[in-house]
C-alpha atoms as a PDB file:
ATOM      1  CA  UNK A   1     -14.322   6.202  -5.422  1.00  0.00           C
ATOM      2  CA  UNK A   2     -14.801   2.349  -5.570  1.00  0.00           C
ATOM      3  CA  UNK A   3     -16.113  -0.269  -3.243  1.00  0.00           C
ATOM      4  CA  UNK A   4     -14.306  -3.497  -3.409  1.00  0.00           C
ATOM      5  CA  UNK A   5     -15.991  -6.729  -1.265  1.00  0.00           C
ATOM      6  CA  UNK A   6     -13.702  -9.142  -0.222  1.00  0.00           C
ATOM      7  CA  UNK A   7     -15.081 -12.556   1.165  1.00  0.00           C
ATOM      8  CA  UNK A   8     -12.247 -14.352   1.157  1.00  0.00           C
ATOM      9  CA  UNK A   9      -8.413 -14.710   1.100  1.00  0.00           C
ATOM     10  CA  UNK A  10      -8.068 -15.940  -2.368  1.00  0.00           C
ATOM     11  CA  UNK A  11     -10.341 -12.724  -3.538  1.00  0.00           C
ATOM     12  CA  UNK A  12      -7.541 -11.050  -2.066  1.00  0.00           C
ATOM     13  CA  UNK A  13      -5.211 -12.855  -4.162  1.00  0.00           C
ATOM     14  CA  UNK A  14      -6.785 -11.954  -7.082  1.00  0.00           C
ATOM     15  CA  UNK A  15      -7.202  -8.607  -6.053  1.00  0.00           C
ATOM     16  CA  UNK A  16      -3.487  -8.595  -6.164  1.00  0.00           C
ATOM     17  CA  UNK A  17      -2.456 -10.403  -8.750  1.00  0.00           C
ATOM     18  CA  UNK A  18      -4.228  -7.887 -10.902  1.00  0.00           C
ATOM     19  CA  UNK A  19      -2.650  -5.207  -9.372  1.00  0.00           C
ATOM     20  CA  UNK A  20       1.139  -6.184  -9.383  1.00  0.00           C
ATOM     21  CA  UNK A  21       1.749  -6.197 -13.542  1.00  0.00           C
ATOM     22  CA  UNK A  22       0.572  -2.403 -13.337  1.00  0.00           C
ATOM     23  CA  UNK A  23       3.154  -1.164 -10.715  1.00  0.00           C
ATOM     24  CA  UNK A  24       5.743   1.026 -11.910  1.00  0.00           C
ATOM     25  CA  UNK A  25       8.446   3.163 -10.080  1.00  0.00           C
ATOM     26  CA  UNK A  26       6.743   6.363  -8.246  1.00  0.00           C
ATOM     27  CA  UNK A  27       3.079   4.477  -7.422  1.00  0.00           C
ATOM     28  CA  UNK A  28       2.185   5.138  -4.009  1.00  0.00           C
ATOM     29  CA  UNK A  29      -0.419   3.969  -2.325  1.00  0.00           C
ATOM     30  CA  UNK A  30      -1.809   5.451   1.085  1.00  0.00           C
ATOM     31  CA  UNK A  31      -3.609   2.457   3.262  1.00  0.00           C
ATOM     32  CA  UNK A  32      -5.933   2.681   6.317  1.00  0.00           C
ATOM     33  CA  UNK A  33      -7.899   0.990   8.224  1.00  0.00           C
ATOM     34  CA  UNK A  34      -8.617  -0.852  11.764  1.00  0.00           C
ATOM     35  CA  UNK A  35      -6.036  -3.186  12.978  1.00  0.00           C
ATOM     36  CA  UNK A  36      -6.551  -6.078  11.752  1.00  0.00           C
ATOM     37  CA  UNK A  37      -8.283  -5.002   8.797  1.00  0.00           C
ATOM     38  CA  UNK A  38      -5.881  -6.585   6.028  1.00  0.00           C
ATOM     39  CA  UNK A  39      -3.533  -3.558   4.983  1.00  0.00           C
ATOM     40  CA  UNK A  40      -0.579  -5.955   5.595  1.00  0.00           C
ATOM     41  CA  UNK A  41      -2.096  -8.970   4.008  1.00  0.00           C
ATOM     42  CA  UNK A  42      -2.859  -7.022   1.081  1.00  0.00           C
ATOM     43  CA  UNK A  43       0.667  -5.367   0.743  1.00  0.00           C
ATOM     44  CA  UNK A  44       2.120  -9.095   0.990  1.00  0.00           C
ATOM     45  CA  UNK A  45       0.313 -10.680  -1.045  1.00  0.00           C
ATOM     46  CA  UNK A  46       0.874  -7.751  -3.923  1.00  0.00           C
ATOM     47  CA  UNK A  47       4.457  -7.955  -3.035  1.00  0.00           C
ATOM     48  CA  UNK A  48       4.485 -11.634  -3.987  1.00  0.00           C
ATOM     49  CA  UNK A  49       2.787 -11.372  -7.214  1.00  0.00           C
ATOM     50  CA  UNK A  50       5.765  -8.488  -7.726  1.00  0.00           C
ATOM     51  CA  UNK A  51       7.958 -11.260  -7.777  1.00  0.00           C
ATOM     52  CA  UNK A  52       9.279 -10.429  -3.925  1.00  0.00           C
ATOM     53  CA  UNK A  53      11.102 -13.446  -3.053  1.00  0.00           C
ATOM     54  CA  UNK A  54      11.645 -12.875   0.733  1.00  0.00           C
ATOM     55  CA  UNK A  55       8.926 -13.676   3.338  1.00  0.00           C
ATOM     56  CA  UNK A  56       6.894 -10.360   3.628  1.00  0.00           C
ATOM     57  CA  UNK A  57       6.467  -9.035   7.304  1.00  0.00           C
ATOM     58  CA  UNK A  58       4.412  -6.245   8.643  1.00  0.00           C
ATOM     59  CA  UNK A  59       7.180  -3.114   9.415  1.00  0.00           C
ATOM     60  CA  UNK A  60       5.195  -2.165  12.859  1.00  0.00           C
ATOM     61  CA  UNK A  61       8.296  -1.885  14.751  1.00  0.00           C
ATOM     62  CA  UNK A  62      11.139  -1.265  12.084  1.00  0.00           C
ATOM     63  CA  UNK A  63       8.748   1.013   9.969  1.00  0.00           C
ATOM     64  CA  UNK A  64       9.975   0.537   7.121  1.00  0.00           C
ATOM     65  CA  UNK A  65      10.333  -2.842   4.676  1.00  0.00           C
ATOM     66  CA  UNK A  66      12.293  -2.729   1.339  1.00  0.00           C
ATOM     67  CA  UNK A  67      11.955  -5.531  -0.776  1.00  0.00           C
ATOM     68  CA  UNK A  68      13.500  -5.832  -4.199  1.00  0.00           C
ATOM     69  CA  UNK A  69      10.336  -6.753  -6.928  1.00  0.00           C
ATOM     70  CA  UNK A  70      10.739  -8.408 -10.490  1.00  0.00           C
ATOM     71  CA  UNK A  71      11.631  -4.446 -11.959  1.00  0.00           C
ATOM     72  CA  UNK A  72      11.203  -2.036  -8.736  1.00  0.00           C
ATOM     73  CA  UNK A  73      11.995  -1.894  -5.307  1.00  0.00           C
ATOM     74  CA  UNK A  74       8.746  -2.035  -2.904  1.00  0.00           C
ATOM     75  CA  UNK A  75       9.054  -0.165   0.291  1.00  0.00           C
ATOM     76  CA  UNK A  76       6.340  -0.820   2.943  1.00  0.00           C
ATOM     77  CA  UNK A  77       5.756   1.409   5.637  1.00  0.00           C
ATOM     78  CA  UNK A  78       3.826   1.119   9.081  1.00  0.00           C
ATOM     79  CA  UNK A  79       3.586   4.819  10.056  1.00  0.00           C
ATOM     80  CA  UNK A  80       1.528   4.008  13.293  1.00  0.00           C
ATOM     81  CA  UNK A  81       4.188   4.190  16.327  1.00  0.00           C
ATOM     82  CA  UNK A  82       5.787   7.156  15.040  1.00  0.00           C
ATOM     83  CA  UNK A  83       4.640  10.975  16.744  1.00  0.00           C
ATOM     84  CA  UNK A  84       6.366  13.516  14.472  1.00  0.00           C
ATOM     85  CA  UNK A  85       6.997  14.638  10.738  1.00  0.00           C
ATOM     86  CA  UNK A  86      10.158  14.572  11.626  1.00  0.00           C
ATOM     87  CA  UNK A  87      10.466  10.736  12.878  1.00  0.00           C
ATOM     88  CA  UNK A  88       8.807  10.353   9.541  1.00  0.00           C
ATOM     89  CA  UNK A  89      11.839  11.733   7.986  1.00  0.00           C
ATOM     90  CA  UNK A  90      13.968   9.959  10.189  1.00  0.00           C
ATOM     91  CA  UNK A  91      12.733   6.745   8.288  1.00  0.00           C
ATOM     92  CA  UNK A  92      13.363   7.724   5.153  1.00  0.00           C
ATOM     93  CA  UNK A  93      10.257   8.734   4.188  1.00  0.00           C
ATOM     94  CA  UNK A  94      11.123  11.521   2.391  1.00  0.00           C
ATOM     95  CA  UNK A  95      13.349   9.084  -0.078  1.00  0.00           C
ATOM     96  CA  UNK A  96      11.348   6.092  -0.391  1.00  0.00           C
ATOM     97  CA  UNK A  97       7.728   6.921   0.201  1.00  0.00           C
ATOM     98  CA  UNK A  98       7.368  10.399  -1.832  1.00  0.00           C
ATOM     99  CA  UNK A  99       6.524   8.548  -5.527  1.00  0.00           C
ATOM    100  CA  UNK A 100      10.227   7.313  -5.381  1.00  0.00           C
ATOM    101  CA  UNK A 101      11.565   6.951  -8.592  1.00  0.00           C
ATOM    102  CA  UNK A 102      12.994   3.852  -7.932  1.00  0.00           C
ATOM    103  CA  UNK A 103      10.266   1.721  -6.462  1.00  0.00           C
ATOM    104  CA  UNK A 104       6.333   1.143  -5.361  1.00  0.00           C
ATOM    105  CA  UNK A 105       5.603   2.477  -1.765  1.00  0.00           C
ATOM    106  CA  UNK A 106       2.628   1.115   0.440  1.00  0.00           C
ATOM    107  CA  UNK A 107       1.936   3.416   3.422  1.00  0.00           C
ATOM    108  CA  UNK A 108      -0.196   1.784   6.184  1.00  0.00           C
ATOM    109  CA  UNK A 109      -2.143   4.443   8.565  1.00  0.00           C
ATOM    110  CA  UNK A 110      -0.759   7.166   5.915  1.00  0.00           C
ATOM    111  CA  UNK A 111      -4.245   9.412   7.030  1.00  0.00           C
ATOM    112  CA  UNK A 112      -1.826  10.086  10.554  1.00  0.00           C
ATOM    113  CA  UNK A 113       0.206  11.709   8.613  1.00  0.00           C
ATOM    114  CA  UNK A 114      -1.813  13.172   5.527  1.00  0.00           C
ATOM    115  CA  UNK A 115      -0.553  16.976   5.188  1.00  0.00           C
ATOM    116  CA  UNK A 116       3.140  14.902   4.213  1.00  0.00           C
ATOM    117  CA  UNK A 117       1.518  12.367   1.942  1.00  0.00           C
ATOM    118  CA  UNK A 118       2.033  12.402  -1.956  1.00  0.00           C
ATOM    119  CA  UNK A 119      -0.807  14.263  -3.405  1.00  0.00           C
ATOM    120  CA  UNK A 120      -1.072  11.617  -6.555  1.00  0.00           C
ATOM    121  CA  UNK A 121      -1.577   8.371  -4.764  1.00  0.00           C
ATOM    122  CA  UNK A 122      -4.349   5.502  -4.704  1.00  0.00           C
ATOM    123  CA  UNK A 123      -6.013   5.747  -0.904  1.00  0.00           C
ATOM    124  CA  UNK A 124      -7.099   2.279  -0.149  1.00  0.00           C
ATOM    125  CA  UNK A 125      -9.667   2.311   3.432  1.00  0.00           C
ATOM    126  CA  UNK A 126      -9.916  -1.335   4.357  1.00  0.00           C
ATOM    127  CA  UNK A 127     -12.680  -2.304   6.701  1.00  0.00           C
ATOM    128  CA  UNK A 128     -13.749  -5.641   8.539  1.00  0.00           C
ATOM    129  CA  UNK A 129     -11.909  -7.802  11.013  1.00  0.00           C
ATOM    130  CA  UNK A 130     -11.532 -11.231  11.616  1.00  0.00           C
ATOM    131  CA  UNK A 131     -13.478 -13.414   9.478  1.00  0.00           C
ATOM    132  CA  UNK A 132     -16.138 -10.945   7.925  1.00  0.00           C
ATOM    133  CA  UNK A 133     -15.876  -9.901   4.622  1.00  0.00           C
ATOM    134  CA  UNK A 134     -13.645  -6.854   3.772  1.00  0.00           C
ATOM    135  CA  UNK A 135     -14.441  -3.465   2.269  1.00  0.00           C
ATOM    136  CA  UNK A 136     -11.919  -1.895   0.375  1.00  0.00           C
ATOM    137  CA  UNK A 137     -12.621   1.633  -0.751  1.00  0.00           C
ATOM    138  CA  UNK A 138     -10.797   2.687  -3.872  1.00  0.00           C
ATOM    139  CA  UNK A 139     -10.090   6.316  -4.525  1.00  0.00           C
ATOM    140  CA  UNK A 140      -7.211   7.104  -7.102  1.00  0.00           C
ATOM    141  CA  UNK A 141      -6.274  10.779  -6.303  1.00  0.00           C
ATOM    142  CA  UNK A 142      -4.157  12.168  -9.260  1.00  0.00           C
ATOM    143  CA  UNK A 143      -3.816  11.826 -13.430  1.00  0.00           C
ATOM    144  CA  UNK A 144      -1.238   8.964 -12.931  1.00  0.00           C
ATOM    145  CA  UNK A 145      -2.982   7.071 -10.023  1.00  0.00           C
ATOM    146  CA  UNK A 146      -6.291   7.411 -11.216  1.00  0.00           C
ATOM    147  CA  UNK A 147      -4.920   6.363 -14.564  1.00  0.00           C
ATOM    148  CA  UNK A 148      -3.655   2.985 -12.836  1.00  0.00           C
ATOM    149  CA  UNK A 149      -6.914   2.135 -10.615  1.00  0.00           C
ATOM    150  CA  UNK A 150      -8.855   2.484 -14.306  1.00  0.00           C
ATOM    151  CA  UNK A 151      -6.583  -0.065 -15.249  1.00  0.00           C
ATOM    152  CA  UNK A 152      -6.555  -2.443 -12.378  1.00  0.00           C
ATOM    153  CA  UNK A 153     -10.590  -2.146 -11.847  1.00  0.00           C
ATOM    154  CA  UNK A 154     -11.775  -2.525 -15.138  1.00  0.00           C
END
């Protein structure tokens, strides 16, 4: 596990810019964290160095976001308003957020659901709110997501 400061919004950005050449279909990456904390901000501004055109929003109410990248589709998920595994599936989860072979899923408040989460993913914890710094803890669990966090950390 890694612990990743952020002090500001352009650390972010290069947080993410690093990040977005390593994405390939089936990543998945399980996000948590207060509200507030930057799980959306993150996924956006990853998304945009992914060569996402459209404006990135935060799927709280639709629960889902699919956005076509430079070589993958990105699907971003807000699992927070949803009570069952099976609203989960009602989403699409099953399709799109299992390592889909066609695309890089981001799963915000993924720990609600954790027994239905992909078992190789990169957990991301984000904590802080407002304008303190941000703590991002890093843990790559799984040959093929630990494989990419060595990439994108070192």
């Amino acid at each position: 596990m890694k612990k990743i400061t952020v002090n500001t919004l352009d650390e972010l950005d290069e947080l993410a810019a690093k990040l977005a050449p390593l994405l390939e279909p089936t990543h998945t990456f399980l996000l948590n964290g207060n509200l507030g904390s930057g799980k959306s901000e993150f996924v956006s501004r990853v998304a945009a160095h992914a060569g996402v055109k459209n404006e990135i929003t935060s799927p709280t109410f639709c629960f889902i976001n699919e956005y076509e990248a430079n070589n993958f589709m990105l699907y971003h998920f807000d699992v927070y308003r949803l009570n069952s595994e099976d609203e989960l599936s009602e989403i699409g989860f099953d399709e799109c957020g299992y390592n889909p072979s066609d695309g890089v899923s981001f799963i915000e408040w993924a720990d609600l659901f954790s027994d239905s989460m992909p078992t190789d993913a990169v957990r991301l914890e984000f904590s802080g709110q407002g304008s303190e710094p941000r703590e991002i803890m890093v843990d790559a669990c799984g040959p093929q997501s630990q494989a990419l966090v060595e990439k994108w950390l070192a």
